[in-house]
C-alpha atoms as a PDB file:
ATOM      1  CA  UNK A   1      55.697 -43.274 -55.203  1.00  0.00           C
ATOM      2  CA  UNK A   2      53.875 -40.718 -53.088  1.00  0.00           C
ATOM      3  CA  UNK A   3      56.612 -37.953 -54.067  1.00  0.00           C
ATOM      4  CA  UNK A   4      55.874 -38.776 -57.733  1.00  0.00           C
ATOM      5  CA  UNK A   5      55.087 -35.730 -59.884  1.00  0.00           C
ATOM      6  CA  UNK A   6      52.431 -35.945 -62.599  1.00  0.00           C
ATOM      7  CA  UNK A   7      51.539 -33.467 -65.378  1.00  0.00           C
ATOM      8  CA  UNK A   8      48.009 -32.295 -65.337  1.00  0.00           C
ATOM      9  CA  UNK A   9      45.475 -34.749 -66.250  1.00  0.00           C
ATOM     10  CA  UNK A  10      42.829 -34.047 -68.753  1.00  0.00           C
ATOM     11  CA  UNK A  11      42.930 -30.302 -68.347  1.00  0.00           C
ATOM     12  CA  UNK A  12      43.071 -30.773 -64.157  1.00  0.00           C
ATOM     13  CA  UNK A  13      46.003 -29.592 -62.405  1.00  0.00           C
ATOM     14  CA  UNK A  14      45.046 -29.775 -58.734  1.00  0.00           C
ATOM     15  CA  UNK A  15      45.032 -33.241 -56.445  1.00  0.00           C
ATOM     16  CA  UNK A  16      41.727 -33.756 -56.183  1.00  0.00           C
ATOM     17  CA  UNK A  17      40.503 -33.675 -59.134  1.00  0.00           C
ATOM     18  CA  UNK A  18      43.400 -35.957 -60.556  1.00  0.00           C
ATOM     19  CA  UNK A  19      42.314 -38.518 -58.790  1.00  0.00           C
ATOM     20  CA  UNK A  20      39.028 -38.291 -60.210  1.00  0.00           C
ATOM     21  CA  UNK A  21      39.941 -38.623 -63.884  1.00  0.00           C
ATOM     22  CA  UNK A  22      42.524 -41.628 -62.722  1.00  0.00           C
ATOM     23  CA  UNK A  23      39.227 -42.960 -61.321  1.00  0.00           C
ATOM     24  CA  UNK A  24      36.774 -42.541 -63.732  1.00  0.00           C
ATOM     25  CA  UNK A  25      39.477 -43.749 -66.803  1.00  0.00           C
ATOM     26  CA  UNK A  26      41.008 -46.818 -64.446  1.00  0.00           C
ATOM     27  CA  UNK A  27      38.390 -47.425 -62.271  1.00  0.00           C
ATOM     28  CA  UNK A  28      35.059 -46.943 -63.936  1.00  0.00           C
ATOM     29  CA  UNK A  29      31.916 -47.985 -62.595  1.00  0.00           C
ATOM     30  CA  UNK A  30      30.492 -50.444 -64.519  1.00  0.00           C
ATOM     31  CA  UNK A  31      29.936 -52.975 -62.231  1.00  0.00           C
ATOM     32  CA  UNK A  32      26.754 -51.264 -60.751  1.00  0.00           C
ATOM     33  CA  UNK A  33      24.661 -51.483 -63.770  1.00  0.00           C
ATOM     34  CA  UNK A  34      21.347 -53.720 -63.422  1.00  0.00           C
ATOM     35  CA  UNK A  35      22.316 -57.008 -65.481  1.00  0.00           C
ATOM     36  CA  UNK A  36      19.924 -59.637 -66.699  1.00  0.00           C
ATOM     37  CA  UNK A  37      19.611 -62.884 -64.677  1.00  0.00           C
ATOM     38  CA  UNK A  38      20.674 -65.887 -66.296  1.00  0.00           C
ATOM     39  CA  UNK A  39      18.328 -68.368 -67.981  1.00  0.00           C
ATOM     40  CA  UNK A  40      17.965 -71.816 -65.096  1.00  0.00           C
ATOM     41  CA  UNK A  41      20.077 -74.595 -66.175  1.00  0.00           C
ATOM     42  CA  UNK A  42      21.952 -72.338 -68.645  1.00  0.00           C
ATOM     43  CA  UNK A  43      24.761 -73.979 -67.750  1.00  0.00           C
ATOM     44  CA  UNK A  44      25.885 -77.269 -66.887  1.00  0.00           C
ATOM     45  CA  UNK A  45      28.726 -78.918 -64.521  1.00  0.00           C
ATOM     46  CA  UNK A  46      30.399 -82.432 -65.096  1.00  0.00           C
ATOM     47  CA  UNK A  47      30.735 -82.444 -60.763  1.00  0.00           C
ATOM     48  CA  UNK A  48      28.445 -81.296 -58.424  1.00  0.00           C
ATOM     49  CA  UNK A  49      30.790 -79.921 -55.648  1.00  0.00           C
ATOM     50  CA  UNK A  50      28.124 -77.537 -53.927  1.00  0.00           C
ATOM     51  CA  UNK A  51      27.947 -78.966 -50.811  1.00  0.00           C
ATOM     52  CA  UNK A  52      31.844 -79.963 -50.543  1.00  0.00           C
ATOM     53  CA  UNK A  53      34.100 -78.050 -48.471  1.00  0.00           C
ATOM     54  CA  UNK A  54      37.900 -78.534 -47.504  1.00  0.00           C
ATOM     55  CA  UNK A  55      39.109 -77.661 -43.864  1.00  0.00           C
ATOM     56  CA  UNK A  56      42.308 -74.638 -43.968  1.00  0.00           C
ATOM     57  CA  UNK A  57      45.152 -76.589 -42.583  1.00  0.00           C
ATOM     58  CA  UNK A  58      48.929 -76.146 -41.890  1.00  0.00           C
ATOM     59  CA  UNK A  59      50.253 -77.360 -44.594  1.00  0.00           C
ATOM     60  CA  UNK A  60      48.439 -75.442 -47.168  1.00  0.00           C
ATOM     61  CA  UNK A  61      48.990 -72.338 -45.149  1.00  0.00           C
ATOM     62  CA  UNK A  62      52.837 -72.958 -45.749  1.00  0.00           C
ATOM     63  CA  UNK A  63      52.326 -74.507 -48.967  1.00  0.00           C
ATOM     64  CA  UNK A  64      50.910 -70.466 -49.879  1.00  0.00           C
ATOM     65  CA  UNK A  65      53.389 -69.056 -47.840  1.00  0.00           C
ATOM     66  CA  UNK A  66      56.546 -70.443 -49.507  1.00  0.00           C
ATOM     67  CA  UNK A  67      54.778 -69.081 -52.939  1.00  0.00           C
ATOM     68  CA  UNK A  68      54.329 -65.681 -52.459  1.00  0.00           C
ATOM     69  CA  UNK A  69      56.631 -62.975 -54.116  1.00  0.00           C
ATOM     70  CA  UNK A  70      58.531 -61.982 -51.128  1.00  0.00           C
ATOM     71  CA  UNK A  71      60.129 -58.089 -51.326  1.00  0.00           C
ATOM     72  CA  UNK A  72      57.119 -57.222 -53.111  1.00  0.00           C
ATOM     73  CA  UNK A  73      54.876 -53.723 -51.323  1.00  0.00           C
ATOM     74  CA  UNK A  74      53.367 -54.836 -48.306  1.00  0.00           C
ATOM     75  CA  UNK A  75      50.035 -52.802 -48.452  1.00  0.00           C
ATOM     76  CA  UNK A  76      48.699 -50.491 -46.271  1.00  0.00           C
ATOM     77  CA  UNK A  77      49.119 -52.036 -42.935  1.00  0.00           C
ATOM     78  CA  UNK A  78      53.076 -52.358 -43.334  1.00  0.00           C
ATOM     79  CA  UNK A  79      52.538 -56.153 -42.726  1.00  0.00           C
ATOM     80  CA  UNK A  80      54.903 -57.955 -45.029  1.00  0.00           C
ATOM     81  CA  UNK A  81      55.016 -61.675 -45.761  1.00  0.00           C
ATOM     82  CA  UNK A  82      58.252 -62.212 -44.069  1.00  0.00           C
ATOM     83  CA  UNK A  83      56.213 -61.376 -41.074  1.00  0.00           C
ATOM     84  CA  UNK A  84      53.396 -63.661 -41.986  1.00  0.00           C
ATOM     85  CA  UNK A  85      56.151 -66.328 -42.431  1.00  0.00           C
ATOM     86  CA  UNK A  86      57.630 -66.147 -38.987  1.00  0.00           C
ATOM     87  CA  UNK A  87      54.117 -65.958 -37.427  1.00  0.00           C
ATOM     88  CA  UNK A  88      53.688 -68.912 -39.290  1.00  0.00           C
ATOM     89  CA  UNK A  89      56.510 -70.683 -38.313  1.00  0.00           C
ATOM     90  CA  UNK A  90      56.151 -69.391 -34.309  1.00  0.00           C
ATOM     91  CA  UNK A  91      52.363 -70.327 -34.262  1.00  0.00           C
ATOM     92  CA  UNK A  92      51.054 -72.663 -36.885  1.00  0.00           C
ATOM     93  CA  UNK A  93      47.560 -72.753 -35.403  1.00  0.00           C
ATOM     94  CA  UNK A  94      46.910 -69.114 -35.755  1.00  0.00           C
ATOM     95  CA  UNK A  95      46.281 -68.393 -39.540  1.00  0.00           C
ATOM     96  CA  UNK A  96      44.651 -71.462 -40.733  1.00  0.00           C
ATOM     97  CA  UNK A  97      42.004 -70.371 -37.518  1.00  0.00           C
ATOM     98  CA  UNK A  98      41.925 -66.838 -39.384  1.00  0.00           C
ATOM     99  CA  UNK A  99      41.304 -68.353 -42.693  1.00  0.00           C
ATOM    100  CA  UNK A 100      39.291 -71.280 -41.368  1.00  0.00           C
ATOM    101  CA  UNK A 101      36.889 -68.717 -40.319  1.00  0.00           C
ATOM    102  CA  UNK A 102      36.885 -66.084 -43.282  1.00  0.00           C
ATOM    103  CA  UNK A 103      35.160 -68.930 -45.611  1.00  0.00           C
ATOM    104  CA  UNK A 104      33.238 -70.541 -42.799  1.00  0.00           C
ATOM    105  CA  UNK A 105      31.275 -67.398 -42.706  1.00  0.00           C
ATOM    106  CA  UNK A 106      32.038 -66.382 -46.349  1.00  0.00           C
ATOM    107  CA  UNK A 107      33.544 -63.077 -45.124  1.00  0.00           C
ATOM    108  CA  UNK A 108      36.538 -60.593 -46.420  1.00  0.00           C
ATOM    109  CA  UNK A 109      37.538 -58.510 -43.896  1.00  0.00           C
ATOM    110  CA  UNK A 110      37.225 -54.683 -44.765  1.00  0.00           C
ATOM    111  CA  UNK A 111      40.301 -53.740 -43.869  1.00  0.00           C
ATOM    112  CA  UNK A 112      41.927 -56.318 -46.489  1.00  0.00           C
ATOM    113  CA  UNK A 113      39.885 -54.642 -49.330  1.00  0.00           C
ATOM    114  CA  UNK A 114      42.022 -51.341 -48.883  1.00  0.00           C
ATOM    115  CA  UNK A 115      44.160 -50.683 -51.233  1.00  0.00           C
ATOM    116  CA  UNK A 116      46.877 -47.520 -51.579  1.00  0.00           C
ATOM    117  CA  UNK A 117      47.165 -47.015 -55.571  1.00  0.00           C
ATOM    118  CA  UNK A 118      50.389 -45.572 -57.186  1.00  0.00           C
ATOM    119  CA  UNK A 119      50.438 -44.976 -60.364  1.00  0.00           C
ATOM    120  CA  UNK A 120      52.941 -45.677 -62.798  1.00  0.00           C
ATOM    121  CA  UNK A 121      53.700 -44.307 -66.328  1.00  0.00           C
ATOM    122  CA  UNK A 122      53.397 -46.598 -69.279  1.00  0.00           C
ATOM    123  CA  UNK A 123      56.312 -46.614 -71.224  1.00  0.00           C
ATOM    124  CA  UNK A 124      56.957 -44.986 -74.576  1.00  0.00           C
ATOM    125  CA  UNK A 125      53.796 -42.795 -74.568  1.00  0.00           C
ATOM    126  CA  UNK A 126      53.819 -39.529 -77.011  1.00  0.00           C
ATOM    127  CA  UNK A 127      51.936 -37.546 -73.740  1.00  0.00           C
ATOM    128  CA  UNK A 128      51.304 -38.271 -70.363  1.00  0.00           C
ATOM    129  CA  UNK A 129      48.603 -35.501 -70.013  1.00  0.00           C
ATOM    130  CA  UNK A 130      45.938 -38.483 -69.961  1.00  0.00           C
ATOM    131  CA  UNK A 131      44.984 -40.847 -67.325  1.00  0.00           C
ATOM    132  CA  UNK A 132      45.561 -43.897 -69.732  1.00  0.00           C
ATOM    133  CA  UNK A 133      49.002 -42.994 -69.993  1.00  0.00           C
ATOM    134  CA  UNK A 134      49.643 -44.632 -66.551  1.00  0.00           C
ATOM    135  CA  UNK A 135      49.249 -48.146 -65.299  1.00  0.00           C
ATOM    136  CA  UNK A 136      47.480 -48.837 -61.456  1.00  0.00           C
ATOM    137  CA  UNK A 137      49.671 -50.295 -59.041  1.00  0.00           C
ATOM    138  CA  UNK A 138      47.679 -50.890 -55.704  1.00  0.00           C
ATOM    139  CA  UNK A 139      48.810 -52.547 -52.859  1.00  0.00           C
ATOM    140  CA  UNK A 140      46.496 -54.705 -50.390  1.00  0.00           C
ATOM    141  CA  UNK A 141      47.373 -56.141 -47.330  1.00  0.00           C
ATOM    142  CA  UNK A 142      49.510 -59.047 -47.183  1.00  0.00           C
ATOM    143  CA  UNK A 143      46.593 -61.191 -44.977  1.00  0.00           C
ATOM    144  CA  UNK A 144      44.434 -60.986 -47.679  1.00  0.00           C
ATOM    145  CA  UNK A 145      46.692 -61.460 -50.015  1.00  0.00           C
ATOM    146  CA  UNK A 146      48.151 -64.955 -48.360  1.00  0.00           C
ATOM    147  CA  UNK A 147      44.157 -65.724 -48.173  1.00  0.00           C
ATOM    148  CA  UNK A 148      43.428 -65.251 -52.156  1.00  0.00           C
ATOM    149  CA  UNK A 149      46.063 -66.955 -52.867  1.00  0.00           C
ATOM    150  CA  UNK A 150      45.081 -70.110 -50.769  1.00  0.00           C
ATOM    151  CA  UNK A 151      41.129 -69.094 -52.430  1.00  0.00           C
ATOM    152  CA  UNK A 152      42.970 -69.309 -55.678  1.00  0.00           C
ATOM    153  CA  UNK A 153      43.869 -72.638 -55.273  1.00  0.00           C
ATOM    154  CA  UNK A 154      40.742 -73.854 -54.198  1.00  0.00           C
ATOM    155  CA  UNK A 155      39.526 -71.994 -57.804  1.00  0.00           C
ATOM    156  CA  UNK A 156      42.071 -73.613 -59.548  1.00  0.00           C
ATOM    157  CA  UNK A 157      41.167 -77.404 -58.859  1.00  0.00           C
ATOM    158  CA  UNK A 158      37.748 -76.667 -58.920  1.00  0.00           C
ATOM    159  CA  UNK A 159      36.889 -74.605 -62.165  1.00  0.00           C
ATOM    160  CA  UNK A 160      38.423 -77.687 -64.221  1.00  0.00           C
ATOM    161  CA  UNK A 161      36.517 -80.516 -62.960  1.00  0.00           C
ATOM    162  CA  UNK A 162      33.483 -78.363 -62.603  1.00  0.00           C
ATOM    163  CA  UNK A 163      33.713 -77.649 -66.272  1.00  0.00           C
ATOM    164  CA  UNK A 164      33.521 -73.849 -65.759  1.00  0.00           C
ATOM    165  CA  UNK A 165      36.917 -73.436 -67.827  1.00  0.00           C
ATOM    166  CA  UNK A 166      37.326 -74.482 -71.021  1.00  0.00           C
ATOM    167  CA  UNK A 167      40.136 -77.138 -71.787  1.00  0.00           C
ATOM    168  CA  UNK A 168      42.287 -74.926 -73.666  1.00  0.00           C
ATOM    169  CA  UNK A 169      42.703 -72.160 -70.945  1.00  0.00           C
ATOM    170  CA  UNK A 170      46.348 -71.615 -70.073  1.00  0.00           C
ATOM    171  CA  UNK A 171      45.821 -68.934 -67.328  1.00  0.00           C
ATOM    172  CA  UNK A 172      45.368 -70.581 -63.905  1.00  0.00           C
ATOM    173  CA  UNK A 173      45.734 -73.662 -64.942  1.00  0.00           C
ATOM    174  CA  UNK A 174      48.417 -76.299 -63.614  1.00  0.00           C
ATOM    175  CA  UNK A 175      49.084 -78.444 -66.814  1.00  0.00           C
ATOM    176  CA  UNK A 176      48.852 -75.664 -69.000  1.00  0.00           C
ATOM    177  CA  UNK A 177      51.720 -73.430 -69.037  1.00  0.00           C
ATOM    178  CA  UNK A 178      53.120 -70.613 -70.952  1.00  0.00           C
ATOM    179  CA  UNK A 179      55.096 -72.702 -72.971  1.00  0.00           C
ATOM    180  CA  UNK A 180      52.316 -74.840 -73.780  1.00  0.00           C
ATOM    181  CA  UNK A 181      50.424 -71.778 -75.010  1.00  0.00           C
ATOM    182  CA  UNK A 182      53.630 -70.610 -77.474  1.00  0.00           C
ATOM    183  CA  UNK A 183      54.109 -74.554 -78.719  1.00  0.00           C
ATOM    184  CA  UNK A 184      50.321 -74.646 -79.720  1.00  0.00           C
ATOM    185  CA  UNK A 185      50.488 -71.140 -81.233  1.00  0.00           C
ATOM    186  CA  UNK A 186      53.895 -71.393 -83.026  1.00  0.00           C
ATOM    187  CA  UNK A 187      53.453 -75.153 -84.119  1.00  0.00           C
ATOM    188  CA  UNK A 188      51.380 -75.001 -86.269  1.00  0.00           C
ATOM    189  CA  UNK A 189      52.740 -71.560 -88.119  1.00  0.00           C
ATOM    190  CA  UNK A 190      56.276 -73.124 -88.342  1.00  0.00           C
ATOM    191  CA  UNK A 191      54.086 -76.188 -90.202  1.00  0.00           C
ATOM    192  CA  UNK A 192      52.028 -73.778 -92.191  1.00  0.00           C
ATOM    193  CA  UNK A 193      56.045 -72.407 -93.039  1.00  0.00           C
ATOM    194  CA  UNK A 194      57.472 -75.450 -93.910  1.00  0.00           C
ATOM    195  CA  UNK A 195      54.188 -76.738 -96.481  1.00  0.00           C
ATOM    196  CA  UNK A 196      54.570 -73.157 -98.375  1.00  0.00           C
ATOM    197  CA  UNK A 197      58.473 -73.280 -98.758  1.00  0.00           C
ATOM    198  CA  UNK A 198      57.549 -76.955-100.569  1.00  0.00           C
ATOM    199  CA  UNK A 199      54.408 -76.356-102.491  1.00  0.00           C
ATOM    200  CA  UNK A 200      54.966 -75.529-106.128  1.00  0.00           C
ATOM    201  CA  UNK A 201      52.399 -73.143-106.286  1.00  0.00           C
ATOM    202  CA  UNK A 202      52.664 -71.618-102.736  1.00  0.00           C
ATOM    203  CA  UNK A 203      50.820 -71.312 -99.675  1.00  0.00           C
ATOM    204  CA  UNK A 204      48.528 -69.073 -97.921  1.00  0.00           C
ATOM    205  CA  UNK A 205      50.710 -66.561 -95.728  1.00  0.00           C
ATOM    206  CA  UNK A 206      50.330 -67.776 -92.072  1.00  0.00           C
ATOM    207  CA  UNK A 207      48.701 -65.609 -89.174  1.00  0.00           C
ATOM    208  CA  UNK A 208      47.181 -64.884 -85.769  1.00  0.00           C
ATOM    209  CA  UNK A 209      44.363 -63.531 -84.976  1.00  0.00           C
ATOM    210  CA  UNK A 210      44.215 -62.020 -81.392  1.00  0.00           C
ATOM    211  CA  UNK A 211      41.872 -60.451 -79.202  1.00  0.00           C
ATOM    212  CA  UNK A 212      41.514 -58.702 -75.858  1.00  0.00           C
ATOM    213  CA  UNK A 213      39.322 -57.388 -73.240  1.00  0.00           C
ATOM    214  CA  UNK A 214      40.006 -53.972 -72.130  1.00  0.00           C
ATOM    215  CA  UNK A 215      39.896 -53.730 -68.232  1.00  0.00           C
ATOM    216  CA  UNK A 216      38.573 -57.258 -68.011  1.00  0.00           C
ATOM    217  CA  UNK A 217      38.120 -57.401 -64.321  1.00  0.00           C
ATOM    218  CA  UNK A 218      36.456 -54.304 -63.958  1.00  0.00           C
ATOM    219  CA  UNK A 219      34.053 -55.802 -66.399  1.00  0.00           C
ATOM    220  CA  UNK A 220      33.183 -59.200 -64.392  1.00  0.00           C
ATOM    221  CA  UNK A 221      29.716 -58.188 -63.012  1.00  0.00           C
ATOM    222  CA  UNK A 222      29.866 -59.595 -59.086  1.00  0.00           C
ATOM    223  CA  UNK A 223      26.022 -61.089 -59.437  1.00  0.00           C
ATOM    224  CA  UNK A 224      26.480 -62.603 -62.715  1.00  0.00           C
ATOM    225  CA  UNK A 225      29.552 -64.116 -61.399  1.00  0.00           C
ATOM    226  CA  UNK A 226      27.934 -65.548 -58.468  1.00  0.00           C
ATOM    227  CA  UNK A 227      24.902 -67.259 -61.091  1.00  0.00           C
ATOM    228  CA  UNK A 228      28.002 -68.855 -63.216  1.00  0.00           C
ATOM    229  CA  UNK A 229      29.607 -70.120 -60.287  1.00  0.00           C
ATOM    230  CA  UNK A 230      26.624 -71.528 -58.898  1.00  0.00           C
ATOM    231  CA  UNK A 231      25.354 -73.028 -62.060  1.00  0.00           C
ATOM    232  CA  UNK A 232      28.756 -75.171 -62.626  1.00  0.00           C
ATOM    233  CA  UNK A 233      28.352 -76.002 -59.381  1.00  0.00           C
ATOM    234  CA  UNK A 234      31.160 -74.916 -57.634  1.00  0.00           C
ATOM    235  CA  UNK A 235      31.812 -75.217 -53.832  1.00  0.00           C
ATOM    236  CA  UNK A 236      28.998 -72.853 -51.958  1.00  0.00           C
ATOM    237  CA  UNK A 237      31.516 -71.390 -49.546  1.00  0.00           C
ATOM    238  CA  UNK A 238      33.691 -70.437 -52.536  1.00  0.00           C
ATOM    239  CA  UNK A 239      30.943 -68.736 -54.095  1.00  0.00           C
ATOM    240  CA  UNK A 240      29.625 -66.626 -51.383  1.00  0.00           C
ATOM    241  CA  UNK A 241      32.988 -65.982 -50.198  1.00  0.00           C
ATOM    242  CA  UNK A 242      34.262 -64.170 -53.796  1.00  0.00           C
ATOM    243  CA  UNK A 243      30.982 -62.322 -53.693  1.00  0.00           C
ATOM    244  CA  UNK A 244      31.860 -60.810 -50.194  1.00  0.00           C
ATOM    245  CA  UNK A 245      35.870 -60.126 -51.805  1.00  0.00           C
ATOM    246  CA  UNK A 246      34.473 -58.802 -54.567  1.00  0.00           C
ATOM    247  CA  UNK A 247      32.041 -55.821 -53.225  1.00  0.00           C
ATOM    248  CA  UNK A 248      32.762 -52.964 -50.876  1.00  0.00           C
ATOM    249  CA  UNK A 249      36.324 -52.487 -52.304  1.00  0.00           C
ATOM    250  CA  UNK A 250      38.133 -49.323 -51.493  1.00  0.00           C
ATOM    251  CA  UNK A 251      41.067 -47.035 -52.962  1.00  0.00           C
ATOM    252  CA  UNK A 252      43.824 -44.501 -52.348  1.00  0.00           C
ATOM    253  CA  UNK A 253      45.192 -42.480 -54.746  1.00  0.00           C
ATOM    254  CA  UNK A 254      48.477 -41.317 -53.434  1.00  0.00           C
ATOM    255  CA  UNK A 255      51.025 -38.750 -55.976  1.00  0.00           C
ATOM    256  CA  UNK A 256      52.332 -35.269 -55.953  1.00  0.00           C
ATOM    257  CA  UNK A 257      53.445 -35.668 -52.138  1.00  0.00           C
ATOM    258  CA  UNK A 258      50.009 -36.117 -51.097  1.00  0.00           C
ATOM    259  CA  UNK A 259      47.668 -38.699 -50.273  1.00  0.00           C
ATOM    260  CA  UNK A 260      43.632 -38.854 -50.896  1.00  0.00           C
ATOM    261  CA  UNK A 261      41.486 -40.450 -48.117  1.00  0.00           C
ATOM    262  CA  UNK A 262      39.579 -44.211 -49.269  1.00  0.00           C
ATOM    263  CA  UNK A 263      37.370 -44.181 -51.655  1.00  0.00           C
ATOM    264  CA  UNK A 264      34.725 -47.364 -53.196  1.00  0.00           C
ATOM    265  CA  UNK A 265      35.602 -48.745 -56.150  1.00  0.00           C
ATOM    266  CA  UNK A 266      34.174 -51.692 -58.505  1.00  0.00           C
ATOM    267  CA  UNK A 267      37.665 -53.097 -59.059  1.00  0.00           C
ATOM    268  CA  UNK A 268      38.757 -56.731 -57.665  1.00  0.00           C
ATOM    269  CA  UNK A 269      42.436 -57.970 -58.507  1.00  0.00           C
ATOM    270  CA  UNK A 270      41.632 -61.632 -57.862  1.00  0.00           C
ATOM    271  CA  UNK A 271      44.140 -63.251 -60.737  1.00  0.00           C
ATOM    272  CA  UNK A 272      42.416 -66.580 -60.618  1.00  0.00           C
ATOM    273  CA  UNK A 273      39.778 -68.600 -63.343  1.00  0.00           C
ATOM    274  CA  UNK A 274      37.263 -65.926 -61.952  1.00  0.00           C
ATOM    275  CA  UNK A 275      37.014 -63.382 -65.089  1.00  0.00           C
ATOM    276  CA  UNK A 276      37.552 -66.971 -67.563  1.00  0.00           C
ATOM    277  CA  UNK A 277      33.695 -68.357 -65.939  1.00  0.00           C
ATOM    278  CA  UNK A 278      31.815 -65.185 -67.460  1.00  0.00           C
ATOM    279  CA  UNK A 279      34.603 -64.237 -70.286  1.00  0.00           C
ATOM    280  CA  UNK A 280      36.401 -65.942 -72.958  1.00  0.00           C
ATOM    281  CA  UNK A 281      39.604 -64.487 -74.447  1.00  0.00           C
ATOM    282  CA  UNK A 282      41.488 -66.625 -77.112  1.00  0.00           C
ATOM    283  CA  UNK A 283      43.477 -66.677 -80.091  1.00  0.00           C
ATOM    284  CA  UNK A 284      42.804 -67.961 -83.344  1.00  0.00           C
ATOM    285  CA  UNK A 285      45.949 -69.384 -86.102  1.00  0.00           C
ATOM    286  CA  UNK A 286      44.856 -69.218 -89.521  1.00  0.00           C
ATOM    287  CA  UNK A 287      47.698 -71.037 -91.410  1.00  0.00           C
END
């Protein structure tokens, strides 16, 4: 995607200053704004799990590995999982030691927080001559990818029995699926349907209402996070560790044959319960 050729972008036609307005319009900075601390006790947990932590063994290691989306980009490092799956296989001791020790000391190596971004454009747009005309696509390295993903877990069992995610979530959670989420949203129109074909009088027209948070996890505030996680009570090493994935992140834009050198950025891509403990994003059928 390197040798991809883009039309000027906001009124810029050389490199570098494409890759600012991608930036500033996909990337923006909001993350580094002073935010109000949260009241104590404004929140409450039905577990305290603070203190509780879960050794990285074997068979989660594999359990991750046999997961991932294998043919996918493998980052910047060239590191693919197929490789990660044969070191795996050769020497099981060697990444649950590596992972082991990343929450241990609640760290995310810098070198997994690179990321080369490609963009691609979004389909039927009138004009591509603005940066919102293309979606980010940004590769990490596949360590750090096997290691959210194993992180994500963790986030997943937790969040629920914590009460930091609301019953009704169907992202990241295990019983609730996707079908559960079109069976509760078409259910009760198809009812709503059925009452109005046999009511003499009719029925009121059923609908959803929808809504949605633009560039949602550049909006989760890393210290605010860390006071909602800590509140419900989550694991400590879980905590500190997303605060350390979730700061000194850095980017490559890479188009046009050319390739810009790393640059910070506020955005984290860590698709777990993490935006759902500081956001709430639902959908309301008014039958």
């Amino acid at each position: 995607m390197h040798h991809c050729l883009i039309p000027p972008l906001e009124g810029q036609t050389n490199f570098k200053a494409k890759c600012a307005s991608l930036r500033n319009a996909l990337f923006p900075t909001v993350n580094n704004l002073p935010r109000q601390l949260l009241p104590p006790n404004f929140l409450t947990s039905k577990l305290d799990m603070y203190q509780q932590t879960y050794p990285v063994t074997t068979g989660k290691v594999f359990l991750a590995i046999t997961h991932l989306k294998y043919g996918t980009s493998v980052g910047p490092y060239g590191i693919s999982y197929t490789t990660l799956h044969h070191l795996h296989e050769s020497a099981p001791e060697i990444l649950p030691l590596l992972f082991e020790a990343c929450l241990v000391h609640t760290a995310h190596p810098p070198e997994w927080k690179v990321a080369n971004c490609v963009i691609i454009p979004k389909p039927g747009k009138l004009s591509y001559a603005h940066a919102k005309s293309y979606r980010p696509i940004s590769p990490q390295s596949c360590f750090g990818k096997l290691r959210e993903s194993i992180v994500a877990r963790r986030l997943t069992s937790a969040a629920p029995r914590c009460c930091a995610t609301h019953p009704s979530q169907m992202g990241a959670q295990p019983e609730n699926s996707v079908v559960d989420a079109l069976l509760r949203t078409f259910t009760p129109i198809a009812t709503a349907i059925s009452k109005k074909k046999t009511a003499k009088n009719g029925a009121p027209r059923p609908a959803v209402l929808t809504h949605d948070i633009e560039g949602v996890f550049n909006q989760v505030h890393p210290s605010t996070l860390q006071e909602v996680m800590q509140q419900r009570c989550l694991p400590m090493y879980l905590t500190k560790w997303i605060s350390a994935f979730n700061t000194d992140r850095k980017i490559a834009f890479g188009f046009d044959q050319q390739s810009e050198d790393c640059s910070p950025t506020s955005a984290a891509s860590l698709k777990v319960p993490l935006f759902h403990l500081s956001f709430s994003s639902s959908s309301v059928i008014l039958c």
